[in-house]
PDB file of N, CA and C in Angstrom:
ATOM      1  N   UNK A   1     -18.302 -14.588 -47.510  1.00  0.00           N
ATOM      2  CA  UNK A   1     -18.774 -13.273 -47.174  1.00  0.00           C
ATOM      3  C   UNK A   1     -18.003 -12.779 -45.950  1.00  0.00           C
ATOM      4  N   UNK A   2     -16.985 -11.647 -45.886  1.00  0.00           N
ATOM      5  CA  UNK A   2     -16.621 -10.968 -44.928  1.00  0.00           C
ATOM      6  C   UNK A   2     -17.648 -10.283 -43.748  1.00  0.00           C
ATOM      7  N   UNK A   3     -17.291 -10.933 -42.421  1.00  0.00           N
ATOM      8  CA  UNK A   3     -17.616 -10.779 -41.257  1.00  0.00           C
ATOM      9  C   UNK A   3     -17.866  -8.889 -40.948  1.00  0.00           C
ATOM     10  N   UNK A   4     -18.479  -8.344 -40.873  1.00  0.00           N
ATOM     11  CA  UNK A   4     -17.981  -6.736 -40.638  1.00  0.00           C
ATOM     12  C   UNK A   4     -17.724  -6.795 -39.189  1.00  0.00           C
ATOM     13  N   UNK A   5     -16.927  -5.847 -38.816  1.00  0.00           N
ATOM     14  CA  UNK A   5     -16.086  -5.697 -37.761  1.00  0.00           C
ATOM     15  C   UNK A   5     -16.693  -4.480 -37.105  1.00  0.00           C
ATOM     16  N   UNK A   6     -17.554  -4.687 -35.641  1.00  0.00           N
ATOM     17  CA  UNK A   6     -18.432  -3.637 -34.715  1.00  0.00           C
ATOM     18  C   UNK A   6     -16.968  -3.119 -34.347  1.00  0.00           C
ATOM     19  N   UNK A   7     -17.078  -1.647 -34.914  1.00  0.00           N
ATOM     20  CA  UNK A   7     -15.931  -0.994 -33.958  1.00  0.00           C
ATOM     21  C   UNK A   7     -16.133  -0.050 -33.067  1.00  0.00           C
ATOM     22  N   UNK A   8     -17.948  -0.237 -32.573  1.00  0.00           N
ATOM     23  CA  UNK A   8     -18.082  -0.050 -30.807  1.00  0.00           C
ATOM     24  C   UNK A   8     -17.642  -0.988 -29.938  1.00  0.00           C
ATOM     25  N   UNK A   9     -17.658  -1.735 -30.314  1.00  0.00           N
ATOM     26  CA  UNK A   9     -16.849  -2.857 -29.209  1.00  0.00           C
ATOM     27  C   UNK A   9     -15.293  -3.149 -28.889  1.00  0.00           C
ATOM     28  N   UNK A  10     -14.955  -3.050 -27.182  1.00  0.00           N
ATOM     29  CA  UNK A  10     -13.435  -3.260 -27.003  1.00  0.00           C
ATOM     30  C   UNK A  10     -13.184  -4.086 -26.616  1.00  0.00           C
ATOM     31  N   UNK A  11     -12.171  -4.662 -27.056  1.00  0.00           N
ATOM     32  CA  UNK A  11     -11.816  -5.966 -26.628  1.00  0.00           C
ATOM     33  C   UNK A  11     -10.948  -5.855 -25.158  1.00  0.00           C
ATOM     34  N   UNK A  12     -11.242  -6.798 -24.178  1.00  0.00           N
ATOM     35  CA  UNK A  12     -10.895  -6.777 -22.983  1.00  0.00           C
ATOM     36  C   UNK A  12      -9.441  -7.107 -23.121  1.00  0.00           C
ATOM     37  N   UNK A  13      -8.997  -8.386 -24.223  1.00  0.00           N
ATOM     38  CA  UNK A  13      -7.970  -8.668 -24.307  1.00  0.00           C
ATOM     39  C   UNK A  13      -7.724  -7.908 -25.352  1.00  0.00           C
ATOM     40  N   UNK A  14      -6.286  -7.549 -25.393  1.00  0.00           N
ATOM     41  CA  UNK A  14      -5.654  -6.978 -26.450  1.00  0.00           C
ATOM     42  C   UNK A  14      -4.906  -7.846 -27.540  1.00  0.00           C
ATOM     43  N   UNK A  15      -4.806  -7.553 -28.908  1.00  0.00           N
ATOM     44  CA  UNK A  15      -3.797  -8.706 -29.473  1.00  0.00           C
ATOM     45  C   UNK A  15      -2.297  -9.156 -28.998  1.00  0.00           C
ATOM     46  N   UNK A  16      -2.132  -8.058 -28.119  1.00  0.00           N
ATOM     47  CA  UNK A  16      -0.439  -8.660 -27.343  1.00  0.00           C
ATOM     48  C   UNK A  16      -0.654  -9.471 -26.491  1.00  0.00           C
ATOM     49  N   UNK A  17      -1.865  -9.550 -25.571  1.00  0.00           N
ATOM     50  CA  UNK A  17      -2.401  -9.840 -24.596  1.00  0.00           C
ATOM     51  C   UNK A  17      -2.392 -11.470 -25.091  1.00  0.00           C
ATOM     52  N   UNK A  18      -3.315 -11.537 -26.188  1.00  0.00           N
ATOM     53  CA  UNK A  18      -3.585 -12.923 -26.580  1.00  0.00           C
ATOM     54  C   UNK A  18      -2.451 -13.652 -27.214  1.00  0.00           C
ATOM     55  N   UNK A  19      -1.785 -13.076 -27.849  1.00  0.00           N
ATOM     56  CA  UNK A  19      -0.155 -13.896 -27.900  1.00  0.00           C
ATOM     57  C   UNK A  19       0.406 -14.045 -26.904  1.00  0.00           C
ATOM     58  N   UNK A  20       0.622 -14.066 -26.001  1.00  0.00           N
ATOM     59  CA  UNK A  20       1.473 -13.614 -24.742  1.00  0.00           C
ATOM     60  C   UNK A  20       0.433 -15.094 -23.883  1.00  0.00           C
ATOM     61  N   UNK A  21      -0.549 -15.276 -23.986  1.00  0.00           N
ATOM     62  CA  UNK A  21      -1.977 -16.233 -23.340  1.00  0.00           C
ATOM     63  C   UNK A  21      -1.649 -17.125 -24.311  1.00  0.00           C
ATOM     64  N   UNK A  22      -1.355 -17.155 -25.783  1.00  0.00           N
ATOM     65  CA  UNK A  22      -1.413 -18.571 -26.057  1.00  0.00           C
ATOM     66  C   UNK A  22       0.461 -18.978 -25.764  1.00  0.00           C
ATOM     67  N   UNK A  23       0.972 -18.699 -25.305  1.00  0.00           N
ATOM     68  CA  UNK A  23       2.532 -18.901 -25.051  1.00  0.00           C
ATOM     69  C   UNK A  23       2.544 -19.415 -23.232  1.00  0.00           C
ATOM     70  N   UNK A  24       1.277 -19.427 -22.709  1.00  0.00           N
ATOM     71  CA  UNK A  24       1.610 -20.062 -21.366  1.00  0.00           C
ATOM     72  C   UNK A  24       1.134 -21.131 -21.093  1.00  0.00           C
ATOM     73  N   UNK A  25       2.236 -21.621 -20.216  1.00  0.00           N
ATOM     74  CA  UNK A  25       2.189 -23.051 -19.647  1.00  0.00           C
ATOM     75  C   UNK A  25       1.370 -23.171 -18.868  1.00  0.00           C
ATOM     76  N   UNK A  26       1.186 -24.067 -18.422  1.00  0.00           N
ATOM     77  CA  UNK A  26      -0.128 -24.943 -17.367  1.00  0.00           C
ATOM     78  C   UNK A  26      -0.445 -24.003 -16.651  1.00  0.00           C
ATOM     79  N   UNK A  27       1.040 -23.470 -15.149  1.00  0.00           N
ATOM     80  CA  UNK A  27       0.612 -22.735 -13.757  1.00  0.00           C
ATOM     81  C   UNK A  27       0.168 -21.263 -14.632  1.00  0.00           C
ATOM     82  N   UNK A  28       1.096 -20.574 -15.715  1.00  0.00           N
ATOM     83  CA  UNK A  28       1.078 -19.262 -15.562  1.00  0.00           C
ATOM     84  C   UNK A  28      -0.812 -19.363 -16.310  1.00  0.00           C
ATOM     85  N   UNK A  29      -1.218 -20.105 -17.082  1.00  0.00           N
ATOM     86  CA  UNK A  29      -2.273 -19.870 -17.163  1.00  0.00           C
ATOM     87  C   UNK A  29      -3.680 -20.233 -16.454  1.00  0.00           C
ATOM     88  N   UNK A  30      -3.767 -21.276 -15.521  1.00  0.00           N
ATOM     89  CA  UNK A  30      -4.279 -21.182 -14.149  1.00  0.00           C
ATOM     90  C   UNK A  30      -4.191 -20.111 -13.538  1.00  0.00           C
ATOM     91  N   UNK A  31      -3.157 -19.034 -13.097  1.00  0.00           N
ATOM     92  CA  UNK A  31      -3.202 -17.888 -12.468  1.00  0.00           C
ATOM     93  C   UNK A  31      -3.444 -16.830 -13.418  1.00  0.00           C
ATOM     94  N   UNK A  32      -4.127 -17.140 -14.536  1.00  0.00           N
ATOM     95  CA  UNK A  32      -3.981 -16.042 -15.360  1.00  0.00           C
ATOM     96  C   UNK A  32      -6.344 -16.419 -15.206  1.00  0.00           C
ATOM     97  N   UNK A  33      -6.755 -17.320 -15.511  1.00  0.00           N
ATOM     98  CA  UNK A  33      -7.660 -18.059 -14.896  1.00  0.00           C
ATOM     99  C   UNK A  33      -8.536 -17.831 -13.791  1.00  0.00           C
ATOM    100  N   UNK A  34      -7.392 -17.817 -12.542  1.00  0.00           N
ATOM    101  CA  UNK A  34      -8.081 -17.393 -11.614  1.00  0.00           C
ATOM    102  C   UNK A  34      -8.297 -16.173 -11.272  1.00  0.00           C
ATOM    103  N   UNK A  35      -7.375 -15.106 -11.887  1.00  0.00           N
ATOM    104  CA  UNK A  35      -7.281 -13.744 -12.051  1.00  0.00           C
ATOM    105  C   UNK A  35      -8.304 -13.081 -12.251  1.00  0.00           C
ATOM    106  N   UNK A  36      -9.223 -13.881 -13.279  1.00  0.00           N
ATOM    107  CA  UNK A  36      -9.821 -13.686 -14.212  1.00  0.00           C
ATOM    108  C   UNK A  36     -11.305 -13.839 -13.477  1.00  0.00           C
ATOM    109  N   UNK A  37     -11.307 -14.865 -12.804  1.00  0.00           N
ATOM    110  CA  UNK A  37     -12.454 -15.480 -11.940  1.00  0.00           C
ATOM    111  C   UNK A  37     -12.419 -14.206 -10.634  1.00  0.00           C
ATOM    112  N   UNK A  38     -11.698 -14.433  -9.899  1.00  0.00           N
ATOM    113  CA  UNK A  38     -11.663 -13.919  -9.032  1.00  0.00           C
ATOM    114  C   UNK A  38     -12.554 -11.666  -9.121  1.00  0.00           C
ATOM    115  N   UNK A  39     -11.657 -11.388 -10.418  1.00  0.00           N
ATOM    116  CA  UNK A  39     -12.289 -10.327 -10.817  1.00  0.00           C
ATOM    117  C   UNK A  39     -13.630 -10.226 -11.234  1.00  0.00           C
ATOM    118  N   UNK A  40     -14.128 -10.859 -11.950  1.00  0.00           N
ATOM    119  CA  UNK A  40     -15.281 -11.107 -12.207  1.00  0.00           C
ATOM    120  C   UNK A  40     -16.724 -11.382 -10.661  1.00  0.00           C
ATOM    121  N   UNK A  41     -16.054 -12.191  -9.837  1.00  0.00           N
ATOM    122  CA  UNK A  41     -16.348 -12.742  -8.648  1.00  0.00           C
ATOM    123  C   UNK A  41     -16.816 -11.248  -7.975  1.00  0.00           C
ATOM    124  N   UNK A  42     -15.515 -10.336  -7.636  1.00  0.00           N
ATOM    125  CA  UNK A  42     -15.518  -8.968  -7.215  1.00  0.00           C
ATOM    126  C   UNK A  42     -16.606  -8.052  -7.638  1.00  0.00           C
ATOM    127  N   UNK A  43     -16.593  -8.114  -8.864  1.00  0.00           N
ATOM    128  CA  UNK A  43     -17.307  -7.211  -9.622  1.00  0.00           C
ATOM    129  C   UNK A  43     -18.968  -7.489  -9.614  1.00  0.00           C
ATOM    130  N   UNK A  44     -19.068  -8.707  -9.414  1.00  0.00           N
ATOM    131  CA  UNK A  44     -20.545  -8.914  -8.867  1.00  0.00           C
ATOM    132  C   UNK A  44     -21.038  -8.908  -7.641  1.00  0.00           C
ATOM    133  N   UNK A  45     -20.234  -9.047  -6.710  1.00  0.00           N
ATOM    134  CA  UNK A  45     -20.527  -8.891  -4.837  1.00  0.00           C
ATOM    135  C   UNK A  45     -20.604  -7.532  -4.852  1.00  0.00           C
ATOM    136  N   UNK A  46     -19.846  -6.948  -5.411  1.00  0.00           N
ATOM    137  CA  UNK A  46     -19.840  -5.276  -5.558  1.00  0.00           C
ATOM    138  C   UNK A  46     -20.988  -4.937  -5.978  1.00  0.00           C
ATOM    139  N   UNK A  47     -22.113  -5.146  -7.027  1.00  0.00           N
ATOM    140  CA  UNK A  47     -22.814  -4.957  -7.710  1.00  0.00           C
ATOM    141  C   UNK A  47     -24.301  -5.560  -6.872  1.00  0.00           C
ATOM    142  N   UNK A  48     -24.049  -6.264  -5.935  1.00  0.00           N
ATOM    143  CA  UNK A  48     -25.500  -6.681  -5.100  1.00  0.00           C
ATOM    144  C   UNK A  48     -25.202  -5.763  -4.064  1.00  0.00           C
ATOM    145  N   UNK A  49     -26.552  -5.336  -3.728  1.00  0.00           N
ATOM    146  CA  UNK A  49     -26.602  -4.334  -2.118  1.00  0.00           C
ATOM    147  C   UNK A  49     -26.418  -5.483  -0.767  1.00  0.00           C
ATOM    148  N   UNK A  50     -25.571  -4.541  -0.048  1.00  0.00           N
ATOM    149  CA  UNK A  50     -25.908  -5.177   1.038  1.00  0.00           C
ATOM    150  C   UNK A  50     -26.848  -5.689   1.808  1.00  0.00           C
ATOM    151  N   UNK A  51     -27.259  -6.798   2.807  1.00  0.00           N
ATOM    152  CA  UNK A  51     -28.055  -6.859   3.608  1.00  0.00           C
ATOM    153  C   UNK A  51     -28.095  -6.132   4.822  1.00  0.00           C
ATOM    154  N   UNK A  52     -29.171  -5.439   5.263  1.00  0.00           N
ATOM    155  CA  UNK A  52     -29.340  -4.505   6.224  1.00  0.00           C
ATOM    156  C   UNK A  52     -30.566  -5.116   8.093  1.00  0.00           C
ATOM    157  N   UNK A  53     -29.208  -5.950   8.457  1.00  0.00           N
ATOM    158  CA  UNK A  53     -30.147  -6.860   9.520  1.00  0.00           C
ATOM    159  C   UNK A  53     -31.314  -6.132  10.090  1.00  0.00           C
ATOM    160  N   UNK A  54     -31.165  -5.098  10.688  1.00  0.00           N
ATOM    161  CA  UNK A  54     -31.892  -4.530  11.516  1.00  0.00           C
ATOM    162  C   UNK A  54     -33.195  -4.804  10.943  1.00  0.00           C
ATOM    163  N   UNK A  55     -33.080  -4.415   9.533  1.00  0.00           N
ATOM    164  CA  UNK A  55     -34.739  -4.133   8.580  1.00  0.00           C
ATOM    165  C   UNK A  55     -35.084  -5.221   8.824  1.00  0.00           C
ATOM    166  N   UNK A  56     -34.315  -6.917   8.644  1.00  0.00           N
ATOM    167  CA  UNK A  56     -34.941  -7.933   8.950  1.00  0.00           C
ATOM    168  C   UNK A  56     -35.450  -8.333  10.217  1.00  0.00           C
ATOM    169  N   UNK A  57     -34.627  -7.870  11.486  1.00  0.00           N
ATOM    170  CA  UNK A  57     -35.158  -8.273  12.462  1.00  0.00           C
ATOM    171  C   UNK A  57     -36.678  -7.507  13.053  1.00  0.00           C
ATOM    172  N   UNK A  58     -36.356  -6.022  12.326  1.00  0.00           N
ATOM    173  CA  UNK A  58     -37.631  -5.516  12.620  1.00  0.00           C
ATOM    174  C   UNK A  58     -39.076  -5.919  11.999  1.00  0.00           C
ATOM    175  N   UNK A  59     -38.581  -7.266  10.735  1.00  0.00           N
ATOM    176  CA  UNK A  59     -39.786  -7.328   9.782  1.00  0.00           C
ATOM    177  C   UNK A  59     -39.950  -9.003  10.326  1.00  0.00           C
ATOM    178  N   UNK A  60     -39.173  -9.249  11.144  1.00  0.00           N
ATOM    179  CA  UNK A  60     -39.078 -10.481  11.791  1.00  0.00           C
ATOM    180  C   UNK A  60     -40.208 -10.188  13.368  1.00  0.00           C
ATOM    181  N   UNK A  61     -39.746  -9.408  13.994  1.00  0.00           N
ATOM    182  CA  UNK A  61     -40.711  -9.270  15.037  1.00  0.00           C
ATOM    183  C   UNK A  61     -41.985  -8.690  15.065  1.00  0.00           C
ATOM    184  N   UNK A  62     -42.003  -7.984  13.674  1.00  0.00           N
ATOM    185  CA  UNK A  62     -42.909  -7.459  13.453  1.00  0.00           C
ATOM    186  C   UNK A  62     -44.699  -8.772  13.036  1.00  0.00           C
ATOM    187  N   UNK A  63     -43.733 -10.145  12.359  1.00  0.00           N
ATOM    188  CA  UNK A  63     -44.759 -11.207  12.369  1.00  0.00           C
ATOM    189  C   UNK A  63     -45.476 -11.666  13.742  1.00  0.00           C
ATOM    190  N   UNK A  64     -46.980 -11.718  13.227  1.00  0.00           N
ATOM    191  CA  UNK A  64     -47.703 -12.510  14.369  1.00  0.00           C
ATOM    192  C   UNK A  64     -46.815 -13.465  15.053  1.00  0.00           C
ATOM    193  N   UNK A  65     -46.898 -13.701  15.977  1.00  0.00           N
ATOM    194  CA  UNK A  65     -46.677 -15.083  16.707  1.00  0.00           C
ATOM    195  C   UNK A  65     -44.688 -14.867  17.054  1.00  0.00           C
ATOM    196  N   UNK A  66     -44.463 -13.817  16.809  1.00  0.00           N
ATOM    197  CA  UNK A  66     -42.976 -14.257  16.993  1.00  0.00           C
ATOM    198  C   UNK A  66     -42.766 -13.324  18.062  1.00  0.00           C
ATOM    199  N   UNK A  67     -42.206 -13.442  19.415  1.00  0.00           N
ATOM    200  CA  UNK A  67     -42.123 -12.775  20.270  1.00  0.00           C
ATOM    201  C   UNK A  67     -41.154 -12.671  20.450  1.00  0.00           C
ATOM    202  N   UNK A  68     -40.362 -11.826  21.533  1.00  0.00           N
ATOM    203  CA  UNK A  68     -39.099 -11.779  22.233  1.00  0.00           C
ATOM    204  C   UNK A  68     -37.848 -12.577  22.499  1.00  0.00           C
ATOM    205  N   UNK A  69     -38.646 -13.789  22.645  1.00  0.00           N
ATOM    206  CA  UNK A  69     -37.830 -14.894  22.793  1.00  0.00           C
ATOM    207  C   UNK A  69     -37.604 -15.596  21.644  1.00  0.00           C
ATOM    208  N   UNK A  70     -38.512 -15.739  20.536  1.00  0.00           N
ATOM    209  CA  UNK A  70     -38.294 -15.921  19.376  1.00  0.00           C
ATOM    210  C   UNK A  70     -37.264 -14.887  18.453  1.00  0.00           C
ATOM    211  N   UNK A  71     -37.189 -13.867  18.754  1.00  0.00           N
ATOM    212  CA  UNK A  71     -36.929 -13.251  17.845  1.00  0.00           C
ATOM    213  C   UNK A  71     -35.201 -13.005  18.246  1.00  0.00           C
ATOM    214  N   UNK A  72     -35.116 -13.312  19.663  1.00  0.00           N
ATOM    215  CA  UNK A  72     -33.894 -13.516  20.030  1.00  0.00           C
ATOM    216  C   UNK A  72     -32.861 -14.690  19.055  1.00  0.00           C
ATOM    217  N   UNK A  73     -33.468 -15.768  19.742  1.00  0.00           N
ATOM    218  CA  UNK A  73     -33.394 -16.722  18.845  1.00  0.00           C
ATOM    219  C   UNK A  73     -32.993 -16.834  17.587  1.00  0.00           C
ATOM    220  N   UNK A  74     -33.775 -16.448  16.800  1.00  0.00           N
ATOM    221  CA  UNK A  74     -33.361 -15.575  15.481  1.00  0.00           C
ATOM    222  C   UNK A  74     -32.171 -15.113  15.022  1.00  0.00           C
ATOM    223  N   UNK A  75     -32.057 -13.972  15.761  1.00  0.00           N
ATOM    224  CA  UNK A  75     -31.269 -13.040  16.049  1.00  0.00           C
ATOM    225  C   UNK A  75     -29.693 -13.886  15.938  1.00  0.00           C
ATOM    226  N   UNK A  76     -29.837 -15.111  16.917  1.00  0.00           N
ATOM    227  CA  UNK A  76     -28.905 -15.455  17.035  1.00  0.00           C
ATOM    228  C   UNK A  76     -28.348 -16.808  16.409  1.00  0.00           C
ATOM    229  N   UNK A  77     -28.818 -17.055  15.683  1.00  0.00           N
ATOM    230  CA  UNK A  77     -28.868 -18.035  14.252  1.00  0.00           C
ATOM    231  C   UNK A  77     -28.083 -17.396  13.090  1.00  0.00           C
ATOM    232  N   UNK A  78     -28.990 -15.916  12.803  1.00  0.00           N
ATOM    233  CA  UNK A  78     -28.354 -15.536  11.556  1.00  0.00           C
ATOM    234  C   UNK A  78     -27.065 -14.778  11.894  1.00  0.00           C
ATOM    235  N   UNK A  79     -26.741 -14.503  13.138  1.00  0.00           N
ATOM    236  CA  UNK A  79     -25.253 -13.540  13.375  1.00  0.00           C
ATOM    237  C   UNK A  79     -24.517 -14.664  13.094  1.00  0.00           C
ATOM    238  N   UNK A  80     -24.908 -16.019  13.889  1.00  0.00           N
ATOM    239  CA  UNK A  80     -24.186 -17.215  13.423  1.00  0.00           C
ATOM    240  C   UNK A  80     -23.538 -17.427  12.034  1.00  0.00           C
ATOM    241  N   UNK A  81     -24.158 -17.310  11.285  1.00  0.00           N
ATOM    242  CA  UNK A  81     -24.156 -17.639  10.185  1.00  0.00           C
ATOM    243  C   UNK A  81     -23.380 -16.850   9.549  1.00  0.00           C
ATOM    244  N   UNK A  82     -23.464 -15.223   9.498  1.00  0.00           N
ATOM    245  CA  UNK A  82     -22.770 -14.307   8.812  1.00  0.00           C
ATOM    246  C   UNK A  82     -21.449 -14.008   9.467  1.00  0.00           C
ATOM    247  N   UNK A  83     -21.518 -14.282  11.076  1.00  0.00           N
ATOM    248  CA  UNK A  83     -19.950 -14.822  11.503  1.00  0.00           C
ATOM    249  C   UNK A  83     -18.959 -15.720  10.764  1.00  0.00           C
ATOM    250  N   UNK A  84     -19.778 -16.704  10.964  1.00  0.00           N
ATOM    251  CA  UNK A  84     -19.051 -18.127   9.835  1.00  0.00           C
ATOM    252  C   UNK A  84     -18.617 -17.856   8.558  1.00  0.00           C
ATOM    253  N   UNK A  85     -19.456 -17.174   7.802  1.00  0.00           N
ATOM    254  CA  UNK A  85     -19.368 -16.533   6.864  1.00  0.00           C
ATOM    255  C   UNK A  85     -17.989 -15.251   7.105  1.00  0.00           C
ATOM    256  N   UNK A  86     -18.279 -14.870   7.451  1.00  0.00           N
ATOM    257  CA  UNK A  86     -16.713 -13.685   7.960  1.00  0.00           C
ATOM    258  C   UNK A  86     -15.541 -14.016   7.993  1.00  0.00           C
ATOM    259  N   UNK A  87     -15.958 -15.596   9.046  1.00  0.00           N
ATOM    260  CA  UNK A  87     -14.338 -16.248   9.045  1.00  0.00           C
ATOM    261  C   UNK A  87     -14.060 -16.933   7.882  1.00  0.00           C
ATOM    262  N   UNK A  88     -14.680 -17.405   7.500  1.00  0.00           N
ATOM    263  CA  UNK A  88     -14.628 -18.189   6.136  1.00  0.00           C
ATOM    264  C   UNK A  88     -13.363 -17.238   5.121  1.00  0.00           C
ATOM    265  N   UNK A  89     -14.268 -15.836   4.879  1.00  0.00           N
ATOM    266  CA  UNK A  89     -13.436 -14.852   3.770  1.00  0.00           C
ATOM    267  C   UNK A  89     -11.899 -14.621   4.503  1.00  0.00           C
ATOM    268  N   UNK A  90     -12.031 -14.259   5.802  1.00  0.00           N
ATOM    269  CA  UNK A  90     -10.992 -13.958   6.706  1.00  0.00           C
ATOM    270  C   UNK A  90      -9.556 -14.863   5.983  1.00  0.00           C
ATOM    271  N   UNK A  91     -10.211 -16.507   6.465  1.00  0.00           N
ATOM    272  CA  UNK A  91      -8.825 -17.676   5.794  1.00  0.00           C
ATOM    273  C   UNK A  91      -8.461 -17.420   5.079  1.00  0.00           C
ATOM    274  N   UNK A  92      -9.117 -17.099   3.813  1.00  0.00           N
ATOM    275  CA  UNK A  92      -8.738 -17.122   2.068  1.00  0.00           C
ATOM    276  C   UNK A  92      -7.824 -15.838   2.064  1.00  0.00           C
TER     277      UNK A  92
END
C-alpha cells in the first residue's frame, strides 16, 4: 500500500541537501552536527523569557524572616552565579 505524501509539510532538508550529507566524511559531518545542535540550542534560549532579578529580590525580601542582611546575602550568591554563568558563554 502506497504511503500518501502530506504536502503541508517542508522538509528542512532538501533532496540536494541530503545527497550532499550522505557524501560526508567524519569532520565535515560533525560540523554539519553541531550546526545543527547549536541552532536548535539558539532557538530555544530565544524562546524562554528572561529572568527579571529585581522581581526576585523583591519577592525575596518580601518573605517573613528575611531581612536586610539576608537578602543582601542573597543578592550576592545569585549575581555570583549568573556572573559565572556570563563568563562561562564569554570562553566559548
Amino acid at each position: 500500500m502506497a504511503k500518501k505524501k502530506n504536502s503541508n509539510y517542508d522538509y528542512i532538508i532538501t533532496r540536494t541537501r541530503y545527497k550532499a550529507i550522505k557524501t560526508f566524511d567524519h569532520k565535515q559531518m560533525e560540523s554539519f552536527c553541531t550546526d545543527v545542535y547549536r541552532s536548535g540550542y539558539e532557538d530555544g534560549r530565544a524562546s524562554v523569557p528572561g529572568i527579571d532579578l529585581t522581581a526576585i529580590y523583591e519577592a525575596i525580601g518580601a518573605t517573613k524572616g528575611i531581612g536586610t542582611k539576608k537578602l543582601e546575602e542573597i543578592k550576592r550568591s545569585i549575581e555570583a552565579i549568573f556572573d559565572k554563568a556570563g563568563e562561562d558563554k564569554r570562553e566559548e
